[in-house]
C-alpha atoms as a PDB file:
ATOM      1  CA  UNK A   1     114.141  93.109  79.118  1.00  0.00           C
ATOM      2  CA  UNK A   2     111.492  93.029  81.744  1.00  0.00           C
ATOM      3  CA  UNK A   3     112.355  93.870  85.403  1.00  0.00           C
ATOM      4  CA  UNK A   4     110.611  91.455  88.201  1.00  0.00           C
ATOM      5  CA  UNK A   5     110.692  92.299  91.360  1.00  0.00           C
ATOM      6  CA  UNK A   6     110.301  89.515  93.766  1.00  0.00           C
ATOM      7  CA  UNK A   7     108.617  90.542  96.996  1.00  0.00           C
ATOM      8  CA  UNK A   8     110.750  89.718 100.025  1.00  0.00           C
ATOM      9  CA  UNK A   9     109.400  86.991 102.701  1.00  0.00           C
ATOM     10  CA  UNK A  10     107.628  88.340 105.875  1.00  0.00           C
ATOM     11  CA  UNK A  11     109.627  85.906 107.995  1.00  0.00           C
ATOM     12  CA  UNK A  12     112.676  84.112 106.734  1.00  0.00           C
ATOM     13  CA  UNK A  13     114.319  80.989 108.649  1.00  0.00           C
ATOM     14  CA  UNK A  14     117.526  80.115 108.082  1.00  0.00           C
ATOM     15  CA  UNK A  15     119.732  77.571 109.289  1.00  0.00           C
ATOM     16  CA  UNK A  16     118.391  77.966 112.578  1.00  0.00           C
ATOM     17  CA  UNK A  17     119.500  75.459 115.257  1.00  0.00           C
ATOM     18  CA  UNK A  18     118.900  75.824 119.114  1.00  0.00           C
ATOM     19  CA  UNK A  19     119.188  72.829 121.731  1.00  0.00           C
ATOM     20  CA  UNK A  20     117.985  72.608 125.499  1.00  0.00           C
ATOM     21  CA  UNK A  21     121.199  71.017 126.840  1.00  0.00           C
ATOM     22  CA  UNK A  22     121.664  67.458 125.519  1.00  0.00           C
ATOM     23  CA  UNK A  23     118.420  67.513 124.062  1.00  0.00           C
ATOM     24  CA  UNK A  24     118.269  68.848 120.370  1.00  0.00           C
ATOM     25  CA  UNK A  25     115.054  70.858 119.681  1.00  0.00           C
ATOM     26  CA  UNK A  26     115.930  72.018 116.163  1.00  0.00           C
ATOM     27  CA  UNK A  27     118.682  71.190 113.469  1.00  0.00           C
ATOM     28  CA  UNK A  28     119.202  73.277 110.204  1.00  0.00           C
ATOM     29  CA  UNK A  29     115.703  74.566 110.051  1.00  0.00           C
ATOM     30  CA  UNK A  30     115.007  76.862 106.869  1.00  0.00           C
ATOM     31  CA  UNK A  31     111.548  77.940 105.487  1.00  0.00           C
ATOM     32  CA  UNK A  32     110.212  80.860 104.292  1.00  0.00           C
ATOM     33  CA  UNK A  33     106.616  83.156 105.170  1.00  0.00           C
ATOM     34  CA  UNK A  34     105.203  85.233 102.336  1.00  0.00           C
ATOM     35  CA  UNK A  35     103.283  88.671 102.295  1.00  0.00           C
ATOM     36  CA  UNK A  36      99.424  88.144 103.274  1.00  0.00           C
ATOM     37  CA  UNK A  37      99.544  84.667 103.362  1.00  0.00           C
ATOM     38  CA  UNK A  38      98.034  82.131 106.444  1.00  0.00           C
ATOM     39  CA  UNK A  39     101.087  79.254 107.238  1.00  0.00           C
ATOM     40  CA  UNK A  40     100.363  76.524 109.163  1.00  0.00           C
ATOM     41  CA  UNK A  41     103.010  75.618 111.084  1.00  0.00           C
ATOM     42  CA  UNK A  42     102.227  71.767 111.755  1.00  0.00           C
ATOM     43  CA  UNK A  43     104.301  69.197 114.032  1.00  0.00           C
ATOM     44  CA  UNK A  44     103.838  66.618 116.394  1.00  0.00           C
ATOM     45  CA  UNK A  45     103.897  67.360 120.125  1.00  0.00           C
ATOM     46  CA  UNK A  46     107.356  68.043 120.789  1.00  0.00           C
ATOM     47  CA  UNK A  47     108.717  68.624 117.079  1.00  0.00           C
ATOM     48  CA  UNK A  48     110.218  71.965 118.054  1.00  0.00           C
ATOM     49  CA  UNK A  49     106.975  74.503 117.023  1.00  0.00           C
ATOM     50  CA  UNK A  50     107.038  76.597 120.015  1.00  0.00           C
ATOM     51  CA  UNK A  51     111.098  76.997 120.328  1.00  0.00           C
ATOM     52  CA  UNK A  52     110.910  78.314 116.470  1.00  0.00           C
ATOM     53  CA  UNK A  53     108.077  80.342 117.553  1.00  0.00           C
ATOM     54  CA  UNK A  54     110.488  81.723 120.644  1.00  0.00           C
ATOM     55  CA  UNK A  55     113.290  82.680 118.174  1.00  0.00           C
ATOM     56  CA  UNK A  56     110.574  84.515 116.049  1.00  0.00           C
ATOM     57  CA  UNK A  57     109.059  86.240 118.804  1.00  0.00           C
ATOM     58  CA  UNK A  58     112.804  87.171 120.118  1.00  0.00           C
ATOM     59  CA  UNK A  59     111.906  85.632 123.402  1.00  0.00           C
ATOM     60  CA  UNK A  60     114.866  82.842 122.380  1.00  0.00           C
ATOM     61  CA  UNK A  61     118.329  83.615 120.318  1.00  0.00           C
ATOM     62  CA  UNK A  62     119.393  81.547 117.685  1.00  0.00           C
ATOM     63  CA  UNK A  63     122.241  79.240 119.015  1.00  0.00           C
ATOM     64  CA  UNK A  64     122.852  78.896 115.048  1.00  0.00           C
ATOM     65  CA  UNK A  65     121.681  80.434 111.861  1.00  0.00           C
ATOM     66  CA  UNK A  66     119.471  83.851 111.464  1.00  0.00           C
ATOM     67  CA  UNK A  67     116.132  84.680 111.613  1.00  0.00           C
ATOM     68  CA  UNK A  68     114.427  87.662 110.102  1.00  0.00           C
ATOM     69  CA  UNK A  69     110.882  89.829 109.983  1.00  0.00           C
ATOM     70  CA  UNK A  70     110.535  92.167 107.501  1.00  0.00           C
ATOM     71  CA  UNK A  71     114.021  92.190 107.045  1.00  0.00           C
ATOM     72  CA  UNK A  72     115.369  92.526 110.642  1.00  0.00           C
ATOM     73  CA  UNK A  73     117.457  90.178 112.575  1.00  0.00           C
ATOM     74  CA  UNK A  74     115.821  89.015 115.619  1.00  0.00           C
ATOM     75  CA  UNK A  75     118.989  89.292 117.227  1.00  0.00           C
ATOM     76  CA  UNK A  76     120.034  93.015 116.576  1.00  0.00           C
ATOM     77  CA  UNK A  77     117.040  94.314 115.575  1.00  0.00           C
ATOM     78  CA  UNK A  78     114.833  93.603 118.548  1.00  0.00           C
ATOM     79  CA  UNK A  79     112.750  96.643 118.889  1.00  0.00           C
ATOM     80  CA  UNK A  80     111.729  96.890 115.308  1.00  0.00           C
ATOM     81  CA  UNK A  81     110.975  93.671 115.120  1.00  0.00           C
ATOM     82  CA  UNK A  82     108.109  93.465 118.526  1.00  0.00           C
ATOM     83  CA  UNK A  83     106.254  96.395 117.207  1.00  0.00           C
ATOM     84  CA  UNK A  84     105.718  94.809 113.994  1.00  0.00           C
ATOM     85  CA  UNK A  85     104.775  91.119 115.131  1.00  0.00           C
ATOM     86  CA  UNK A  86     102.111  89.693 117.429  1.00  0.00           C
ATOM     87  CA  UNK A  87     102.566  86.814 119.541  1.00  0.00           C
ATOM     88  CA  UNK A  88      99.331  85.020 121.169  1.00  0.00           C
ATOM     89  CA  UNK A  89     101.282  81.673 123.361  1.00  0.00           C
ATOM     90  CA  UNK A  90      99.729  78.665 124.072  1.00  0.00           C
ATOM     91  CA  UNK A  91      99.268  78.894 127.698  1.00  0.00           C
ATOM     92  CA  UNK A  92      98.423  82.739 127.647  1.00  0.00           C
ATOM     93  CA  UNK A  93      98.642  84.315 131.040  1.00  0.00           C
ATOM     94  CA  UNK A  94      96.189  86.859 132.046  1.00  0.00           C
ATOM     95  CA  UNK A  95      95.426  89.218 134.433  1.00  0.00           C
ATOM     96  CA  UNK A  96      91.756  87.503 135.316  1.00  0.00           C
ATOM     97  CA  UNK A  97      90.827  90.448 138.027  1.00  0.00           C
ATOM     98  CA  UNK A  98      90.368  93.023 135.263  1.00  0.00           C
ATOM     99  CA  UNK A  99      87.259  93.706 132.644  1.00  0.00           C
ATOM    100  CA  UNK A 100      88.028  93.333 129.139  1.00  0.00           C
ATOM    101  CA  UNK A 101      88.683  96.902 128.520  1.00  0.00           C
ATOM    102  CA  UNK A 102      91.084  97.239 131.587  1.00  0.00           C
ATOM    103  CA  UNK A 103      93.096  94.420 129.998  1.00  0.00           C
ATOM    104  CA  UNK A 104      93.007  95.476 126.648  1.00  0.00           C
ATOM    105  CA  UNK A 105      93.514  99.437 127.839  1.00  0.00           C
ATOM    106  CA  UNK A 106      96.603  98.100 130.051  1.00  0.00           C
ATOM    107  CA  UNK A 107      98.633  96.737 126.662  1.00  0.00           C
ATOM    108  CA  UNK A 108      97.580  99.486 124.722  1.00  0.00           C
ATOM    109  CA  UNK A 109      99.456 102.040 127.329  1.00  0.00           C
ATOM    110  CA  UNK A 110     102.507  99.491 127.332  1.00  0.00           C
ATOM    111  CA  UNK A 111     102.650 100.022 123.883  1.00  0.00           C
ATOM    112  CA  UNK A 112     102.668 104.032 124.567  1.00  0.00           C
ATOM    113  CA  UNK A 113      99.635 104.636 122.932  1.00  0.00           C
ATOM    114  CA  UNK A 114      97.429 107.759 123.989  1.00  0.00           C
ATOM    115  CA  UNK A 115      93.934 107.582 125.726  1.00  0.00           C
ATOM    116  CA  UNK A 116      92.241 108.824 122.109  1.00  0.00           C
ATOM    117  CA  UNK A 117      94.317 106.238 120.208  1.00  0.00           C
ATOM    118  CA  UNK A 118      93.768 103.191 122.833  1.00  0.00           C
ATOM    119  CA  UNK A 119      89.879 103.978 122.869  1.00  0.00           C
ATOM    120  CA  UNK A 120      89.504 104.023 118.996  1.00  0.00           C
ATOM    121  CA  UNK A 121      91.585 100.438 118.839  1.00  0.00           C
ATOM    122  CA  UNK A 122      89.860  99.029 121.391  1.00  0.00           C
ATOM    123  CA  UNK A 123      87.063  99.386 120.069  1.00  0.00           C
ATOM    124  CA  UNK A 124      87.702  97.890 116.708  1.00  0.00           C
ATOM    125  CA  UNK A 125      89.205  95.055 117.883  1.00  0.00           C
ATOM    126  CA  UNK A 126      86.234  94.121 119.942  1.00  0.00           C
ATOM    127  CA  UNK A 127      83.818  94.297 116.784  1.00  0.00           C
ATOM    128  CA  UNK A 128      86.263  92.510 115.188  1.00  0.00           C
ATOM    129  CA  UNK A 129      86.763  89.511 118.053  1.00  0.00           C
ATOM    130  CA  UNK A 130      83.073  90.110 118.538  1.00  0.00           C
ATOM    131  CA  UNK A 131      83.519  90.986 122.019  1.00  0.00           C
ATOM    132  CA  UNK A 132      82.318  94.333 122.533  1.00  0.00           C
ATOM    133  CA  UNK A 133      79.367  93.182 124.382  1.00  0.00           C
ATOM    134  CA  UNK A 134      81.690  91.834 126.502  1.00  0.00           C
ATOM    135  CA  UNK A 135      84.297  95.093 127.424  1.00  0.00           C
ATOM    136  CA  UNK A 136      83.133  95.790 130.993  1.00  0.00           C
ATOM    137  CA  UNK A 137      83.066  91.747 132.280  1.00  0.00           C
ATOM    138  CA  UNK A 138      85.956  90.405 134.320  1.00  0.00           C
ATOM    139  CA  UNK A 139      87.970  88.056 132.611  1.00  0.00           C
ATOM    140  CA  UNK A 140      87.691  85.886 135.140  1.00  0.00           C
ATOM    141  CA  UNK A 141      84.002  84.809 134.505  1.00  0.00           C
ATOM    142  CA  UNK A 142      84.281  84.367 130.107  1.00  0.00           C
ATOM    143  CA  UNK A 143      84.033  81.153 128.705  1.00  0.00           C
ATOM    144  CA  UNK A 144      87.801  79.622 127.384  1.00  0.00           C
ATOM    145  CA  UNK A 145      86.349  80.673 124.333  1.00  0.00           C
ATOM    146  CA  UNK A 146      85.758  84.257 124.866  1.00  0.00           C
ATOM    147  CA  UNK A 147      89.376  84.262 126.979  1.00  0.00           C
ATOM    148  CA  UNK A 148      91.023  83.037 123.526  1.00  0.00           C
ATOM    149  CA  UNK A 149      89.464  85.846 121.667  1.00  0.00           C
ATOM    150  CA  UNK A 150      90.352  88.464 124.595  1.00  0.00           C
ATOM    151  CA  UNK A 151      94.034  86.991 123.784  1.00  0.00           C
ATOM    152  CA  UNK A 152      93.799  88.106 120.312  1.00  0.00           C
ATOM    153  CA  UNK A 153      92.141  91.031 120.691  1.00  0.00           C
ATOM    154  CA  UNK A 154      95.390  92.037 122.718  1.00  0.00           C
ATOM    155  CA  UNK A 155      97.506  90.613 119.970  1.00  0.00           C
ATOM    156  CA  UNK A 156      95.937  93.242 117.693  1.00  0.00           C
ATOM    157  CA  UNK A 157      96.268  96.397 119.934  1.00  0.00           C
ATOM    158  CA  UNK A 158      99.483  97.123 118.410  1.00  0.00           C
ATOM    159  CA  UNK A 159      98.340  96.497 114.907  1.00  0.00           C
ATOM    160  CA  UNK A 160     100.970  94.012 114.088  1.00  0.00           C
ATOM    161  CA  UNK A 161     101.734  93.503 110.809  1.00  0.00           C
ATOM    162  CA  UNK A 162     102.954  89.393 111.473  1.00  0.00           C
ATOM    163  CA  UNK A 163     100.549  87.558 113.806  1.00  0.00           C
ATOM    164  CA  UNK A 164     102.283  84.625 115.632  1.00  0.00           C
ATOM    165  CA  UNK A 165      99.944  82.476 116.838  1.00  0.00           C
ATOM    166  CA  UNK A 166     100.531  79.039 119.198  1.00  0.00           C
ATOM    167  CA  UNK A 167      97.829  76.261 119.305  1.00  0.00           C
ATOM    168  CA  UNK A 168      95.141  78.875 118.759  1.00  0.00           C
ATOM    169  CA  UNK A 169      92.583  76.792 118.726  1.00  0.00           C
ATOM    170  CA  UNK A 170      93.278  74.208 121.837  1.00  0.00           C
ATOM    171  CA  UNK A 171      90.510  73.618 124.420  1.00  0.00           C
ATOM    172  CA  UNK A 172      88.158  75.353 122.124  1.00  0.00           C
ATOM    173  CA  UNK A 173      84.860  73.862 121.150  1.00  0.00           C
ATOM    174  CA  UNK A 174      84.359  72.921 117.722  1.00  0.00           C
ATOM    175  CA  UNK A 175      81.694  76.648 117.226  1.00  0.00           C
ATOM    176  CA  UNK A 176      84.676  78.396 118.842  1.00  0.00           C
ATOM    177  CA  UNK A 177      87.115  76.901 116.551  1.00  0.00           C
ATOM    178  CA  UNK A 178      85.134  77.818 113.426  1.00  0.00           C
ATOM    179  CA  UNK A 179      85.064  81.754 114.080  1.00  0.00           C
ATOM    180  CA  UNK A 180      88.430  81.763 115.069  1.00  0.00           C
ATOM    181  CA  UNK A 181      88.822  80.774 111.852  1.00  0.00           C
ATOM    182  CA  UNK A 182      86.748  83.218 110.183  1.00  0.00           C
ATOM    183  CA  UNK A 183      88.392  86.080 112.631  1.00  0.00           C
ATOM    184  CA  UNK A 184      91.714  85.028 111.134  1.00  0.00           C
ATOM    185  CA  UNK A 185      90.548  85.076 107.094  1.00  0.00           C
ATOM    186  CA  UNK A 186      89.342  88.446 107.922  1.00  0.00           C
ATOM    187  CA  UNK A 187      92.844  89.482 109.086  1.00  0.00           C
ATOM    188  CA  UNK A 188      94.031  88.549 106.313  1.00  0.00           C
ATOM    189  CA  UNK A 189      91.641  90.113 104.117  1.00  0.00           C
ATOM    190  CA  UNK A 190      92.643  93.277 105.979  1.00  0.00           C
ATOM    191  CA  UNK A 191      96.513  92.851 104.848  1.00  0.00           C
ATOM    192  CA  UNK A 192      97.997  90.784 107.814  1.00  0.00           C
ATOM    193  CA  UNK A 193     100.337  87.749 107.363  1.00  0.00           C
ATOM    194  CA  UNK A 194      99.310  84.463 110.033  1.00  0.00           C
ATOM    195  CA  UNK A 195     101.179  82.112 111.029  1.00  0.00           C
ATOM    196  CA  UNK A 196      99.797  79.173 112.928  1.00  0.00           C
ATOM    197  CA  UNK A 197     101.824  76.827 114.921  1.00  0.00           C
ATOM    198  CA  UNK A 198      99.227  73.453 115.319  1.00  0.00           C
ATOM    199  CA  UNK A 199      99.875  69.515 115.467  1.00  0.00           C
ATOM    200  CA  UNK A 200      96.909  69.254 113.950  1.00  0.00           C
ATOM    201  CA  UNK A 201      97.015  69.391 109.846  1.00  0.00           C
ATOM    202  CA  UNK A 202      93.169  68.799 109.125  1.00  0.00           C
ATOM    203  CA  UNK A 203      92.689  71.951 111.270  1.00  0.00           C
ATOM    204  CA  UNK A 204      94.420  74.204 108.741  1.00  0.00           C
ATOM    205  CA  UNK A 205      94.433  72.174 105.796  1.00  0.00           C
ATOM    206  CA  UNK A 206      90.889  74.306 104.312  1.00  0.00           C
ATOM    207  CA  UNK A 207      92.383  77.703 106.291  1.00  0.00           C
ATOM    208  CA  UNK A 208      96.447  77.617 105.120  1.00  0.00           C
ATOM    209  CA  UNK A 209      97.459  78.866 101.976  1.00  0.00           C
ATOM    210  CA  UNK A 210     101.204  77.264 102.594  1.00  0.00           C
ATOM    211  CA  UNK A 211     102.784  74.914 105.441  1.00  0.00           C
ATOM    212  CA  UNK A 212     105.615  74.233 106.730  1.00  0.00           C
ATOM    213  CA  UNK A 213     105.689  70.629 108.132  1.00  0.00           C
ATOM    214  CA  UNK A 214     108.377  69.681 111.375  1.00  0.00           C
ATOM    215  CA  UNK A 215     109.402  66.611 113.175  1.00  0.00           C
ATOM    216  CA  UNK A 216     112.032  66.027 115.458  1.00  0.00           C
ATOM    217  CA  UNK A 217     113.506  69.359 114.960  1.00  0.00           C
ATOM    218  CA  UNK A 218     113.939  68.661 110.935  1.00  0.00           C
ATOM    219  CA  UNK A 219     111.524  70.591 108.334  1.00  0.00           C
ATOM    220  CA  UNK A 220     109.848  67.640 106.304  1.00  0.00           C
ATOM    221  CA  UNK A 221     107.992  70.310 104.118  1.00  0.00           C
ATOM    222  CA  UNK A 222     107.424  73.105 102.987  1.00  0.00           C
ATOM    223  CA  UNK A 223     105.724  74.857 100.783  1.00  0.00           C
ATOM    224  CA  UNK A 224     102.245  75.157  99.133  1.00  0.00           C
ATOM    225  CA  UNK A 225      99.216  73.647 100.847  1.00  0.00           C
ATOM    226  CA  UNK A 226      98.598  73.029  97.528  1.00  0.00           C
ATOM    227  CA  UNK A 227     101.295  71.117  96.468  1.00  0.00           C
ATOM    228  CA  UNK A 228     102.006  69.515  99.227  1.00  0.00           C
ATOM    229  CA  UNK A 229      99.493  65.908  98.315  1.00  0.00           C
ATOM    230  CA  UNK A 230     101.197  66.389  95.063  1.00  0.00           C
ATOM    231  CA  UNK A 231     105.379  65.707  96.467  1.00  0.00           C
ATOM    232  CA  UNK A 232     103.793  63.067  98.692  1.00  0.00           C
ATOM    233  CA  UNK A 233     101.067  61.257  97.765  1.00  0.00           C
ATOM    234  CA  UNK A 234     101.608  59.554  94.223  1.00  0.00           C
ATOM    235  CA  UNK A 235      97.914  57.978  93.960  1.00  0.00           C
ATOM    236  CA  UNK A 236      95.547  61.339  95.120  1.00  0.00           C
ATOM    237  CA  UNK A 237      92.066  60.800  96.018  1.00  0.00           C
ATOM    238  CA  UNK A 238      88.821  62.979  95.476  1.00  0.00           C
ATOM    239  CA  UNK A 239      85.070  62.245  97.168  1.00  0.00           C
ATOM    240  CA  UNK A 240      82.490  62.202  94.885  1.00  0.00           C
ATOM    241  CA  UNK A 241      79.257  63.010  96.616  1.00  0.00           C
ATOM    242  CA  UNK A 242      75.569  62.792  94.956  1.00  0.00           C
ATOM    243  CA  UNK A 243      72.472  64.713  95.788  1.00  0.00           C
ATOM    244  CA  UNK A 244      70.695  61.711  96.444  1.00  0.00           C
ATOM    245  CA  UNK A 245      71.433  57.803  96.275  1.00  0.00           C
ATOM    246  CA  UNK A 246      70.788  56.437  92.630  1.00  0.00           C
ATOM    247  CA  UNK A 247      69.971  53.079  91.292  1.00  0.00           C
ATOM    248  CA  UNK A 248      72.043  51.265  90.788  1.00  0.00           C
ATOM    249  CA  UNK A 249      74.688  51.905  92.578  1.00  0.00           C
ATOM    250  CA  UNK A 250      78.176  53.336  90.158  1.00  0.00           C
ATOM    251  CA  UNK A 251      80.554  51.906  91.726  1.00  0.00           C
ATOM    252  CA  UNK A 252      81.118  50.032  89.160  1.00  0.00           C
ATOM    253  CA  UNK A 253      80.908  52.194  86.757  1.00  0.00           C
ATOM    254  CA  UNK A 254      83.459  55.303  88.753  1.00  0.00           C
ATOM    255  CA  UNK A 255      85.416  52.053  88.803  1.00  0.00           C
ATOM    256  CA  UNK A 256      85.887  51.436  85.024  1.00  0.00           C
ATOM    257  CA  UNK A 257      86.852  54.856  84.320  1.00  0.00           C
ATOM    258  CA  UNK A 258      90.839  55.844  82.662  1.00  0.00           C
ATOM    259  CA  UNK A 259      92.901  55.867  85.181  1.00  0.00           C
ATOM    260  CA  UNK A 260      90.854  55.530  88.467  1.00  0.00           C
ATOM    261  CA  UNK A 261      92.677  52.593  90.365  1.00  0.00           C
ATOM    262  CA  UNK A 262      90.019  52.163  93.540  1.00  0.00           C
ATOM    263  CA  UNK A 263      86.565  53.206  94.481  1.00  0.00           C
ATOM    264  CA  UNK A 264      85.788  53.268  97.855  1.00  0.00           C
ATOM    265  CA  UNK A 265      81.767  53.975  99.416  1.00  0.00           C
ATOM    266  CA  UNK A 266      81.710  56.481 102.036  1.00  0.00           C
ATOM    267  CA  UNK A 267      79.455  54.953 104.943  1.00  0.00           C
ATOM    268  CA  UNK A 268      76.432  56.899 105.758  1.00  0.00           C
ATOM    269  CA  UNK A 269      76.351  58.782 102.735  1.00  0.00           C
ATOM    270  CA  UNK A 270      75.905  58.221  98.695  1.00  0.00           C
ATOM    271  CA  UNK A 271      79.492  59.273  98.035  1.00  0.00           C
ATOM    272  CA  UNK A 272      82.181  57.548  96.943  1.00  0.00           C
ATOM    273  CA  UNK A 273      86.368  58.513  97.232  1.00  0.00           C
ATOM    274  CA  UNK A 274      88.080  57.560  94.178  1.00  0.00           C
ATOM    275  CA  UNK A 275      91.835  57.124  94.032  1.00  0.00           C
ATOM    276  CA  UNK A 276      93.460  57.625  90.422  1.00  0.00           C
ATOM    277  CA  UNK A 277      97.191  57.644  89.022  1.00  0.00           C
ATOM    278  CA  UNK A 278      98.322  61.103  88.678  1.00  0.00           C
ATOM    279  CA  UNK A 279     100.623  59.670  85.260  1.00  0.00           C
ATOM    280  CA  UNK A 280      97.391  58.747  83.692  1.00  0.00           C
ATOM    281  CA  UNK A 281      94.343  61.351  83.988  1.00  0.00           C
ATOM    282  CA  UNK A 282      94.317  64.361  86.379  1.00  0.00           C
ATOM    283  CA  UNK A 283      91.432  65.891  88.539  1.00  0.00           C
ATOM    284  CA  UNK A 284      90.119  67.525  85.493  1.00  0.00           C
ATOM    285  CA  UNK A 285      89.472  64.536  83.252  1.00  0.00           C
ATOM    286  CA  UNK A 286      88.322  62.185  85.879  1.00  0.00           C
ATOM    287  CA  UNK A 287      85.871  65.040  86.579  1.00  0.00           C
ATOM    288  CA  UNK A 288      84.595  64.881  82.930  1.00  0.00           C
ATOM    289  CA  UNK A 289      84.171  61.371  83.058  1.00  0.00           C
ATOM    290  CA  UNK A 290      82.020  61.357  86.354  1.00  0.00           C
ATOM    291  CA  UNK A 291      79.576  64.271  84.694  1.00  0.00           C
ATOM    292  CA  UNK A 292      79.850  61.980  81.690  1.00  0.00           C
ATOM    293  CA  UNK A 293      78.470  59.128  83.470  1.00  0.00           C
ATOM    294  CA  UNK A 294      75.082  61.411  84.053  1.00  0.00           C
ATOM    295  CA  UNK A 295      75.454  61.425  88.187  1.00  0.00           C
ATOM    296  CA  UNK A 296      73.695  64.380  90.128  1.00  0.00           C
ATOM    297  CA  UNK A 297      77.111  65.633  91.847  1.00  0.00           C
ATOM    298  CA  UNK A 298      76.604  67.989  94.666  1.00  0.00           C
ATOM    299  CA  UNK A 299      80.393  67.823  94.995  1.00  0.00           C
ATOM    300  CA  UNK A 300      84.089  67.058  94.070  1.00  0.00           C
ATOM    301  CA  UNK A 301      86.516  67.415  96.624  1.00  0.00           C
ATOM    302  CA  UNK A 302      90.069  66.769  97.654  1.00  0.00           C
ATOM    303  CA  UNK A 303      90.195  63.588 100.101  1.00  0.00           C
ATOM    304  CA  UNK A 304      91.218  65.665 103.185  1.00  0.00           C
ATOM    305  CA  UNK A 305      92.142  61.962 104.962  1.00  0.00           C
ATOM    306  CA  UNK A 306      94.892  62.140 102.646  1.00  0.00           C
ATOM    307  CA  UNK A 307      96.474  64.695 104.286  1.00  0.00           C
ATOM    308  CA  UNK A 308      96.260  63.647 107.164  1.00  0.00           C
ATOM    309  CA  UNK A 309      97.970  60.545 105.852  1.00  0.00           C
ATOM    310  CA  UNK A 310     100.614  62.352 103.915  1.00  0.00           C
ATOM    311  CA  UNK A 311     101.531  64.140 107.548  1.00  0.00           C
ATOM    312  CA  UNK A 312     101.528  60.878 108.606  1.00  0.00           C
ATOM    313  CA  UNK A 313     104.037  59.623 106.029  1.00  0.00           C
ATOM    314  CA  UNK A 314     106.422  62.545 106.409  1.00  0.00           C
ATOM    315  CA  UNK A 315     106.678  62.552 110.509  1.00  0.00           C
ATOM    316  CA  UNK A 316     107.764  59.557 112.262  1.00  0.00           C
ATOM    317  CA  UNK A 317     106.068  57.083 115.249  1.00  0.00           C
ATOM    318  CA  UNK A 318     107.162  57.139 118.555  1.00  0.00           C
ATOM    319  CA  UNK A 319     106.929  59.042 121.446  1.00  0.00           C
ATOM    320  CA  UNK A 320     109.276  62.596 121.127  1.00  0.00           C
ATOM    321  CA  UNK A 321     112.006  63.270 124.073  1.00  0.00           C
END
């Protein structure tokens, strides 16, 4: 008989319920973080991200249920639990009359590290924000870009081993949201666990590993990033793109093929998304049949539009109170 050991969850929400007055921000909430792995943490404005995010960071008790890091209650285990998480908010506050290092230095002493030990992880968290070039400006004068990564680069400076992170990317231009990005697969890489709170799913849909999907104070998902077109969308779609147009044009052809049910040309472009039934041919075969078909693919992809739509699907309209 073979013993498996499961490894425990980072974070582990359970049952958690919390209300501002009459107002209800979350009901029964349970979902799970594992080891090394970058959650998304996706909701409409106002689903109830940044009260779970609270709770996590023990900045809010649980009215109901328990929450855990590592292990430890965020209720009775308070201490443990900030030196081994990292919380970057939203709407960060800074203090805009010091340079980079002074900021950076400031935390770093909060955290009762010594001069030797603040100067060696200051510096690798610059290389590693790209900002060390930057140590001796003022805060005051970066870019909202270079402020974000500033905000991280504090996040790090107690080497947390859970990185809780809030609308990272808002206000950022689209450069500045791609090497946040790449920062944050590199912290991974180097043994951290992410999780990203974000109303936006195509943002993390190519950077999550797993999500966790809210509305209204209700989980709707979660679970694989994976798996997640699979419990809600019963008709997937892939794009199909060539390395140049051919003639003519295989529509009809992608359109004859077992199982596909609807071939749609992507404007601009020669590519074309096809939409199949999952109970008749899966990604593999329909793959076979396009390479059959003699086509010069440059690529095969997941329709990301359809996650978008199953988000849309699982969270409902209106404006949240």
């Amino acid at each position: 008989m073979n013993d498996v050991f499961e490894t425990p969850p980072v974070l582990e929400v359970q049952h958690l319920s919390y209300s501002f007055r009459k107002h209800r921000a979350l009901l029964d909430v349970n979902f799970q973080v594992q080891p090394q792995s970058l959650h998304g943490f996706v909701g409409p404005n106002g689903a109830g991200k940044t009260t779970t995010l609270k709770v996590i960071c023990t900045l809010l008790q649980p009215q109901a249920g328990n929450v855990r890091v590592f292990g430890l209650d965020v209720v009775h285990d308070v201490k443990e639990v900030r030196r081994r998480i990292g919380f970057m908010p939203d709407h960060f506050s800074m203090y805009r009359q010091m340079t980079v290092f002074e900021y950076l230095d400031f935390f770093g002493a909060a955290y009762g590290l010594s001069q030797v030990e603040r100067d060696r992880i200051i510096t690798d968290v610059l290389t590693l924000t790209d900002m060390d070039g930057r140590k001796d400006d003022l805060i005051n004068g970066l870019s909202r870009g270079m402020q974000q990564r500033v905000s991280l680069a504090r996040v790090l400076v107690n080497d947390p081993d859970l990185l809780l992170l809030d609308e990272p990317a808002s206000g950022l231009d689209p450069r500045a949201r791609i090497e946040l990005m790449e920062i944050l697969q590199e912290l991974r890489k180097m043994g951290k666990t992410i999780f990203i709170s974000s109303h936006i799913l195509s943002e993390l849909a190519e950077l999550c590993d797993s999500v966790t999907i809210i509305d209204r104070g209700l989980i709707k998902y979660s679970g694989p990033m994976d798996d997640l077109l699979t419990d809600t969308e019963e008709h997937p779609a892939y794009v199909l793109t060539l390395r140049e147009a051919v003639d003519p044009d295989p529509q009809e052809q992608l359109q004859a093929l077992a199982g596909v049910l609807r071939v749609e040309e992507v404007e601009g472009k020669p590519a074309w998304s096809i939409s199949f039934d999952r109970a008749m041919t899966d990604t593999n075969n329909l793959l076979r049949g396009v390479l059959d078909l003699g086509l010069p693919v440059a690529s095969f992809t997941e329709d990301r539009k359809h996650l978008n739509q199953a988000f849309m699907d699982l969270t409902e309209r209106g404006v949240r109170t």
